[in-house]
Protein backbone atom coordinates (compact mmCIF):
# COMPACT_ATOMS: atom_id res chain seq x y z
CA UNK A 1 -12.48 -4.98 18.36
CA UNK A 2 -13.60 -1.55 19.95
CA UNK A 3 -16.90 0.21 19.25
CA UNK A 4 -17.02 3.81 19.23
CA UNK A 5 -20.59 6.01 19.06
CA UNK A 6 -20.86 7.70 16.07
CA UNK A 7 -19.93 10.90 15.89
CA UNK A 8 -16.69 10.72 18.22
CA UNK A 9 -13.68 9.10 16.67
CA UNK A 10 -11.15 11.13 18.02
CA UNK A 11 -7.37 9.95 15.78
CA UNK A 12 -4.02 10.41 15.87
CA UNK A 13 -1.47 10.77 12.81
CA UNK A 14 2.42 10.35 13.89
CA UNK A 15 4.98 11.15 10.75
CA UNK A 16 2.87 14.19 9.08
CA UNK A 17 5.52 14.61 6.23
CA UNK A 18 5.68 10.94 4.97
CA UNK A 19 3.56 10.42 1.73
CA UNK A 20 1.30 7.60 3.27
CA UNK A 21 0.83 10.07 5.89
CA UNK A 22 -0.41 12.95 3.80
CA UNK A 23 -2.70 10.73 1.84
CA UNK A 24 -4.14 9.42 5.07
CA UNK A 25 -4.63 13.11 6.18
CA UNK A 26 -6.35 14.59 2.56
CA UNK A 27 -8.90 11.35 2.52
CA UNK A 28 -9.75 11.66 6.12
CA UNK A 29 -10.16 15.71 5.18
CA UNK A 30 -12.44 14.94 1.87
CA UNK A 31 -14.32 11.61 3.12
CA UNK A 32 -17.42 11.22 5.76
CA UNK A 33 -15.63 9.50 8.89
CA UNK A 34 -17.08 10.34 11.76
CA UNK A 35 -14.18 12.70 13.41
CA UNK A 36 -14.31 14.02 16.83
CA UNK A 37 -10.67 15.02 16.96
CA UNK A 38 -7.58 14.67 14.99
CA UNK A 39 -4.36 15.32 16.42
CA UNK A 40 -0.64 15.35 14.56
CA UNK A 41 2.53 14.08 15.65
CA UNK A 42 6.22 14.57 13.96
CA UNK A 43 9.40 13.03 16.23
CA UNK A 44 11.14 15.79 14.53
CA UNK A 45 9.20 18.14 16.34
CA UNK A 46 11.49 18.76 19.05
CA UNK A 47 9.44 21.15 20.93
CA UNK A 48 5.33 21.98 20.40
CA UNK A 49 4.31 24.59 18.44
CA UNK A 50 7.02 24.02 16.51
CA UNK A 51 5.35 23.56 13.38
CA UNK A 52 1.98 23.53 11.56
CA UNK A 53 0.06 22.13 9.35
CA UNK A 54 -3.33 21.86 7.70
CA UNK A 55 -6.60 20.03 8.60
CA UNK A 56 -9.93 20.93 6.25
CA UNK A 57 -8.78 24.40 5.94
CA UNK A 58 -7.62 25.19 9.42
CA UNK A 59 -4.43 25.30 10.89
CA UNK A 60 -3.49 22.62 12.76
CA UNK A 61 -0.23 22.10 15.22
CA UNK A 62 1.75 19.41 14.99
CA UNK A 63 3.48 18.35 18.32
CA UNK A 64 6.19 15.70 19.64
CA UNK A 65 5.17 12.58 20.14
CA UNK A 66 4.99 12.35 23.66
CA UNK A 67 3.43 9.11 24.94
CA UNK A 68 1.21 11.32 27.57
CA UNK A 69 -0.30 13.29 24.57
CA UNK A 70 -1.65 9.83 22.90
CA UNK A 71 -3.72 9.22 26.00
CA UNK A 72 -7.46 9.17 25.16
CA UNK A 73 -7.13 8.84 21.14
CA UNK A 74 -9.01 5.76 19.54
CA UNK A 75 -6.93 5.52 16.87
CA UNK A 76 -3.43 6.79 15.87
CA UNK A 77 -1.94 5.89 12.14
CA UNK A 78 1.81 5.59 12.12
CA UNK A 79 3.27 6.80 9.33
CA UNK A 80 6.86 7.74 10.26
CA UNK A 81 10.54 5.90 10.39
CA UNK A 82 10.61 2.14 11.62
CA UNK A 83 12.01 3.17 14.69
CA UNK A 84 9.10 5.31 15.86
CA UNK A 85 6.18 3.13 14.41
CA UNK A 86 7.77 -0.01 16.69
CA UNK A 87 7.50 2.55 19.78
CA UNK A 88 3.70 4.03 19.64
CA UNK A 89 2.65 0.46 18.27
CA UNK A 90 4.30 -1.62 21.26
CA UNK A 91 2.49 1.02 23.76
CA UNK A 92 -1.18 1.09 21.91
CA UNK A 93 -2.30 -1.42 24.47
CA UNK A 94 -0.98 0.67 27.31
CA UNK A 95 -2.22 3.65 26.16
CA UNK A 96 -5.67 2.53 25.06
CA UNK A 97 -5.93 3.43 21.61
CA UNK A 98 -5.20 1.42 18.29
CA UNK A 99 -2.69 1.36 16.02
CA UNK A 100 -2.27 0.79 12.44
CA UNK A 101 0.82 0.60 10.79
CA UNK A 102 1.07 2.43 7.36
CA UNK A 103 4.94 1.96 6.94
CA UNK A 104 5.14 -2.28 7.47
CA UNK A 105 7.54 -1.36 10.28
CA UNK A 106 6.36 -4.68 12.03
CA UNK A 107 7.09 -7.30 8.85
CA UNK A 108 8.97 -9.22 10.56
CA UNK A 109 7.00 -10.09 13.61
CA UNK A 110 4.62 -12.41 12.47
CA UNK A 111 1.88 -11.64 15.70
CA UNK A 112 0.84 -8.83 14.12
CA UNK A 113 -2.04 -9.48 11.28
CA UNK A 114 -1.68 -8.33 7.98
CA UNK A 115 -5.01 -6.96 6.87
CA UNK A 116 -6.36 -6.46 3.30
CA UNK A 117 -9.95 -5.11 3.85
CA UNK A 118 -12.40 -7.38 2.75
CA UNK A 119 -10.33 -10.12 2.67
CA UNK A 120 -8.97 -11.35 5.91
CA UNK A 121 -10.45 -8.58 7.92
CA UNK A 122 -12.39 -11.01 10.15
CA UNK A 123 -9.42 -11.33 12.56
CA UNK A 124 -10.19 -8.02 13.50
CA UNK A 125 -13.08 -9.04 15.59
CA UNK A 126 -11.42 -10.15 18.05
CA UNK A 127 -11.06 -8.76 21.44
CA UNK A 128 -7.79 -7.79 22.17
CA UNK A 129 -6.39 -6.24 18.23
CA UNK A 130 -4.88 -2.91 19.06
CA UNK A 131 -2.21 -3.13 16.99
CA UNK A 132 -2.47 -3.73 12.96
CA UNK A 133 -0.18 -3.85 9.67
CA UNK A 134 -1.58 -1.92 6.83
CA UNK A 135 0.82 -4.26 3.88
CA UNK A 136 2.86 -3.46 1.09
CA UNK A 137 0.79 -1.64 -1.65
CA UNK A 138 1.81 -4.70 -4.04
CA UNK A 139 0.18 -7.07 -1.44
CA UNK A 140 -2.80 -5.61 -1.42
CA UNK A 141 -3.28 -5.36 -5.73
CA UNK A 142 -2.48 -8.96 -5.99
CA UNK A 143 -4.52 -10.07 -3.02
CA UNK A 144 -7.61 -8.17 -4.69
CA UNK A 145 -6.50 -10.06 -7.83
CA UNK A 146 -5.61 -13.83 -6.90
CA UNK A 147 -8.41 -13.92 -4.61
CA UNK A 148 -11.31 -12.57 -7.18
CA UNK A 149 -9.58 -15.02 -9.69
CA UNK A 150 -9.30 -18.21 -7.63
CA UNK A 151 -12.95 -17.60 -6.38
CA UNK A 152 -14.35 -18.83 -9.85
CA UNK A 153 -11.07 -20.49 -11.24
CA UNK A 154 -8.55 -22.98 -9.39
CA UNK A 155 -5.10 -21.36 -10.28
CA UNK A 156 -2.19 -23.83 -10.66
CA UNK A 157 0.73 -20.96 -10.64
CA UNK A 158 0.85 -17.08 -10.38
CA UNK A 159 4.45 -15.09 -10.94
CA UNK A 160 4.19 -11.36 -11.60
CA UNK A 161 6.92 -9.02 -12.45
CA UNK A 162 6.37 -5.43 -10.51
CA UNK A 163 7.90 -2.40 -11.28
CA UNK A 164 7.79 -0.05 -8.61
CA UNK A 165 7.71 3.14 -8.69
CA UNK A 166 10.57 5.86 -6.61
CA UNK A 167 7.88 7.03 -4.64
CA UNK A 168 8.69 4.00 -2.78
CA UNK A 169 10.93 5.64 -0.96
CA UNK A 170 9.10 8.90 0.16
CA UNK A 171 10.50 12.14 -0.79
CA UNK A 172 13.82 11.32 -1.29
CA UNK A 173 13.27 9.12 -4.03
CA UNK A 174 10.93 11.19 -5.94
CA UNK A 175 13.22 14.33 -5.75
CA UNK A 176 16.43 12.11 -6.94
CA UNK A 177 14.38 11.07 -9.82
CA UNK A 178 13.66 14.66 -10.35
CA UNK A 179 16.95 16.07 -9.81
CA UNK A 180 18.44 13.53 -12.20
CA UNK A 181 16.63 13.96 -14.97
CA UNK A 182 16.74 17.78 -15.19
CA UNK A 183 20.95 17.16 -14.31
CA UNK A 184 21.44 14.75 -17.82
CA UNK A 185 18.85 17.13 -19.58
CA UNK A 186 20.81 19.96 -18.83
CA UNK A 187 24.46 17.59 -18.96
CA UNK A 188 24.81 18.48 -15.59
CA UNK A 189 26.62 16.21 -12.85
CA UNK A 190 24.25 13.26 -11.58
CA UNK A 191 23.80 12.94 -7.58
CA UNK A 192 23.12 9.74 -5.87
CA UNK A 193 21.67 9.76 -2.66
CA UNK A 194 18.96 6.87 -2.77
CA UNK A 195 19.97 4.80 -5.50
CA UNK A 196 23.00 2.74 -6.45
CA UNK A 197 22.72 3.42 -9.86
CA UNK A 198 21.40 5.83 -11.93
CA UNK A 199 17.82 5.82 -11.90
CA UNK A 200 16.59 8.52 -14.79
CA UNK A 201 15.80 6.90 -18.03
CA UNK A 202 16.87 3.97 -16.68
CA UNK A 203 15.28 0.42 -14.79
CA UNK A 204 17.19 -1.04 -11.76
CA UNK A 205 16.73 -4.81 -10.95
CA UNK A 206 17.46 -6.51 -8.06
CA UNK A 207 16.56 -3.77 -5.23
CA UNK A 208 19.27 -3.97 -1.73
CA UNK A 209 20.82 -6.98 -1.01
CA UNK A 210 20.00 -10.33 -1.60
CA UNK A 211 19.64 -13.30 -0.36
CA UNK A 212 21.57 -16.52 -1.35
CA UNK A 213 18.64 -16.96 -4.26
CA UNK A 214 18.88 -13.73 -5.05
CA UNK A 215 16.00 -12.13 -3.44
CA UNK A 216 15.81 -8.77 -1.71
CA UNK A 217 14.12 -8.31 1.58
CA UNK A 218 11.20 -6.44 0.55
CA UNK A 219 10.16 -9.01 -2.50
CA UNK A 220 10.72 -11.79 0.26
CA UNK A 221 8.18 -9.49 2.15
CA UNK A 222 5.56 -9.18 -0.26
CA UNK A 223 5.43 -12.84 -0.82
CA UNK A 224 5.38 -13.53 2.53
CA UNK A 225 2.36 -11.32 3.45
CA UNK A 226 0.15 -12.39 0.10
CA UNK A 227 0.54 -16.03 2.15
CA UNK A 228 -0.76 -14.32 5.32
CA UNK A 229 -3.58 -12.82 3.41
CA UNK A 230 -5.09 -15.81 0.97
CA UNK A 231 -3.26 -19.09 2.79
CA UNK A 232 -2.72 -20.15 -1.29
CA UNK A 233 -3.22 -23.78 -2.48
CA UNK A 234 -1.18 -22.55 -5.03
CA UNK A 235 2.80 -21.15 -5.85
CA UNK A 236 3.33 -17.80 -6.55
CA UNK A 237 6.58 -15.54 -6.72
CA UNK A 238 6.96 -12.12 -7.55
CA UNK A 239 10.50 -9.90 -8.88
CA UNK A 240 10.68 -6.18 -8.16
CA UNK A 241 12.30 -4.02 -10.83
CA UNK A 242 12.94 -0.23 -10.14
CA UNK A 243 11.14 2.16 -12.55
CA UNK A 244 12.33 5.36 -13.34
CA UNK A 245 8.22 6.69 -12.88
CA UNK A 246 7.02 8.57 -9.89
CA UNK A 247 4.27 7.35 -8.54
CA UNK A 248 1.86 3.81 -9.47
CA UNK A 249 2.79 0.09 -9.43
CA UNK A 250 2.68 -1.32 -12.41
CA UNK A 251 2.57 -4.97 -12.74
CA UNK A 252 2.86 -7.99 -15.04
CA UNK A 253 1.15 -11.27 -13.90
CA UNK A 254 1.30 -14.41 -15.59
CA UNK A 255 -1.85 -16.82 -14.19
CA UNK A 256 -2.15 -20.44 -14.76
CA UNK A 257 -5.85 -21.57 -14.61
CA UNK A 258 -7.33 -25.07 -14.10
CA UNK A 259 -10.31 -26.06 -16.57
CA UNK A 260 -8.28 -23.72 -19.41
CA UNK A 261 -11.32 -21.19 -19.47
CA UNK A 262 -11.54 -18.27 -22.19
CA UNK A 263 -10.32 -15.30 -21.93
CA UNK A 264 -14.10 -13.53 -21.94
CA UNK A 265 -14.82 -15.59 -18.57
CA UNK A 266 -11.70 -14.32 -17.30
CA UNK A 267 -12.80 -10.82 -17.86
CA UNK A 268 -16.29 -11.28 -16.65
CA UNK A 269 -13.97 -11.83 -13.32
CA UNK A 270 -12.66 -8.29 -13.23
CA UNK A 271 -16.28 -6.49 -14.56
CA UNK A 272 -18.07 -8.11 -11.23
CA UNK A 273 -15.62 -6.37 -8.53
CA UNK A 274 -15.96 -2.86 -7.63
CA UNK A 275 -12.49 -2.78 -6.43
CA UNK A 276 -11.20 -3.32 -10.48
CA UNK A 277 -11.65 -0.94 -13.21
CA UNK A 278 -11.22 -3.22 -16.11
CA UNK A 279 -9.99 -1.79 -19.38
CA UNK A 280 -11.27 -3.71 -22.31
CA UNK A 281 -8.80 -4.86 -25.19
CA UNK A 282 -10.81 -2.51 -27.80
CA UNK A 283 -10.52 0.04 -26.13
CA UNK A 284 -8.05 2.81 -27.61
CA UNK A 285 -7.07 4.70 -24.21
CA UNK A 286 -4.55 1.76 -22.67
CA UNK A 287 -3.76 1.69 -18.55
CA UNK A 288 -0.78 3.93 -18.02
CA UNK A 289 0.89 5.64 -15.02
CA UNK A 290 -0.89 9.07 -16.08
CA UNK A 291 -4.34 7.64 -16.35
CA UNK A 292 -4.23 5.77 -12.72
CA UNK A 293 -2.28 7.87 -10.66
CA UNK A 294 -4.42 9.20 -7.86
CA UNK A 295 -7.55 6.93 -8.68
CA UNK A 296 -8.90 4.53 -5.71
CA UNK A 297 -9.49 1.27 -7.89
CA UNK A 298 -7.51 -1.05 -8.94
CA UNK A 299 -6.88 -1.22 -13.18
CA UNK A 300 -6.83 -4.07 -15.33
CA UNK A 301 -6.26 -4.48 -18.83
CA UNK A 302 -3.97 -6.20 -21.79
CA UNK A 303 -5.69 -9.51 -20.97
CA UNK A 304 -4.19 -12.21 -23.09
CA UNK A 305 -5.18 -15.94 -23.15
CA UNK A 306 -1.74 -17.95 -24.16
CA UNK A 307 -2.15 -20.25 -26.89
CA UNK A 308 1.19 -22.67 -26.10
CA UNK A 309 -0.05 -22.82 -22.63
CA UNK A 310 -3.75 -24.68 -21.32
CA UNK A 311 -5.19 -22.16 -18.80
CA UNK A 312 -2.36 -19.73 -19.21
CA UNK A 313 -2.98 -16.14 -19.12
CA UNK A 314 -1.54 -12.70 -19.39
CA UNK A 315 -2.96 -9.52 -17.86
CA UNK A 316 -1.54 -5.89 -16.61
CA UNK A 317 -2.03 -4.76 -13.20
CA UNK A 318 -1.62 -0.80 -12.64
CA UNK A 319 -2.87 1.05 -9.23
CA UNK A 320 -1.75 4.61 -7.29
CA UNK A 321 0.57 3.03 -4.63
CA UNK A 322 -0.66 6.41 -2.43
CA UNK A 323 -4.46 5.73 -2.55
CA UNK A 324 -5.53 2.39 -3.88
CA UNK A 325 -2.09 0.92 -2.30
CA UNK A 326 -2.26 2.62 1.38
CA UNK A 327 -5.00 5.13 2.33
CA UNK A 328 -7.87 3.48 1.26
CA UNK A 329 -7.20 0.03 2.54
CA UNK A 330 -5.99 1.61 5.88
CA UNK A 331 -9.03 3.80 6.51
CA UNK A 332 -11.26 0.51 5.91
CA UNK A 333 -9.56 -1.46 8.54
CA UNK A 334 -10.01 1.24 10.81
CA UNK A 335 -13.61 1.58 9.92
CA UNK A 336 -14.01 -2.20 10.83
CA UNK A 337 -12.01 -2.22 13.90
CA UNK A 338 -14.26 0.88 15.23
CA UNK A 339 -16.85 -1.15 14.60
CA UNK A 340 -18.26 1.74 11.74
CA UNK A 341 -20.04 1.25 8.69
């Protein structure tokens, strides 16, 4: 783990268009991290000076990512395709700064840690980290959740059912969403560009192709990075559904709890985290998509204690995907791998 004097941290953010990426950029802008430098990369840049952007009200250029340029930056966020994340993360070492991985372009190479901050972040202290995987926004909610839940409660089973929103797929997804709702609003001709089907006013299950059990690559993901994070004494599986919503994870998780508590303990569970914003079952303002988006905790509400089951719950999971799901976590792990407060 490297140690930088405070002020001095002197970053590096390749993929300035991607929606991690601009999230990354605004809380870096608004919060107090102690920036020397920040410097911004696009492989679409073909040339520099090419293109600008903007850093706390000043203009800012946004170069190539040439590996020369990356020399003497403590830490660079990768934010853009697969491709180029692999690249700048294999040469981190080389280069002498960090990396952390916004887009999970390394899922598949188990070496590299998956970090939830606060969690399993003591990995980080080692030596010779330079390169780390910031996980799927769904990892991270249901980390938060199993983990604050199994601390007081042995759980026998947790499934949860996600919907995802199309910001899951950057731009693209958000403006197809867009496009086709205006299109059958205004019985126009639908495009499809991102999605097989069509995705306004509508829900899409079972997300790319699966495998002989019928799972997609990305829930197969999520599942496997919740075991890197908690190691769970317990089974838990997960199903994706495609919303037709822009931006915020919702999700419904079914717990099965040893000792068949009440549903008041369970709640007491959420109200003693600062991560959660619990919303109680009186209350008349439910969790929605419109109430979370761009919030940094982590919403809980609809709590419901099953009567046909001992120890079996119900509760609804909502958080931004942008903020709570990506920036925030990603910002903490670089705080403790700089050795900040």
């Amino acid at each position: 783990m490297s140690k930088v004097s405070e002020p001095g941290i002197r970053i590096g953010l390749i993929g300035t268009d991607s929606l991690r990426a601009k999230e990354i950029k605004s809380l870096l802008s608004s919060s107090k991290f102690p920036l020397r430098s920040i410097e911004f990369y696009d492989p679409e840049v073909a040339e520099e000076y090419g293109k600008l952007t903007e850093f706390q009200d000043e203009p800012k250029v946004i170069h190539h990512p040439y590996p020369e340029l990356l020399e003497g930056l403590d830490l660079v966020f990768l934010a853009a395709d697969r491709e180029t994340n692999r690249k700048f993360g294999l040469i981190a070492r080389d280069k002498g700064f960090i990396a952390i991985d916004l887009e999970q372009s390394f899922s598949d190479q188990p070496e590299v840690p998956v970090i939830v901050a606060g969690l399993n972040d003591k990995s980080l202290q080692k030596k010779d980290i330079y390169l780390v995987s910031n996980p799927h926004p769904v990892t991270i909610f249901l980390s938060h959740v199993f983990s604050a839940v199994k601390a007081t409660f042995p759980l026998r089973k947790a499934l949860s059912m996600v919907l995802q929103p199309v910001s899951a797929y950057e731009n693209e997804g958000i403006e197809e969403l867009a496009e086709q709702s205006y299109a059958l609003l205004s019985s126009s001709s639908l495009s499809r560009k991102v999605f097989d089907d069509q995705i306004a006013f509508n829900l899409l299950p079972g997300l790319g192709e699966v495998d002989r059990n019928g799972f997609s690559a990305r829930e197969k993901q999520i599942i496997q990075e919740l075991k890197s994070v908690l190691k769970p004494e317990f089974p838990l599986s997960l199903s994706l559904v495609q919303a037709p919503v822009f931006h915020v994870y919702s999700i419904m998780v079914y717990l099965e709890l040893e000792n068949n508590p009440e549903l008041e303990e369970l709640s007491k569970v959420f109200k003693s985290k600062a991560i959660f914003k619990l919303n109680p079952g009186s209350s008349n303002k439910q969790i929605s998509n419109l109430r979370v988006a761009g919030k940094e905790k982590i919403f809980i509400g609809h709590l419901k204690k099953d009567q046909s089951i001992p120890g079996g719950f119900w509760l609804w999971v909502a958080a931004d995907n942008l903020t709570a799901g990506s920036a925030i976590n990603a910002l903490e792990i670089a705080r403790k791998l700089l050795g900040l407060k």
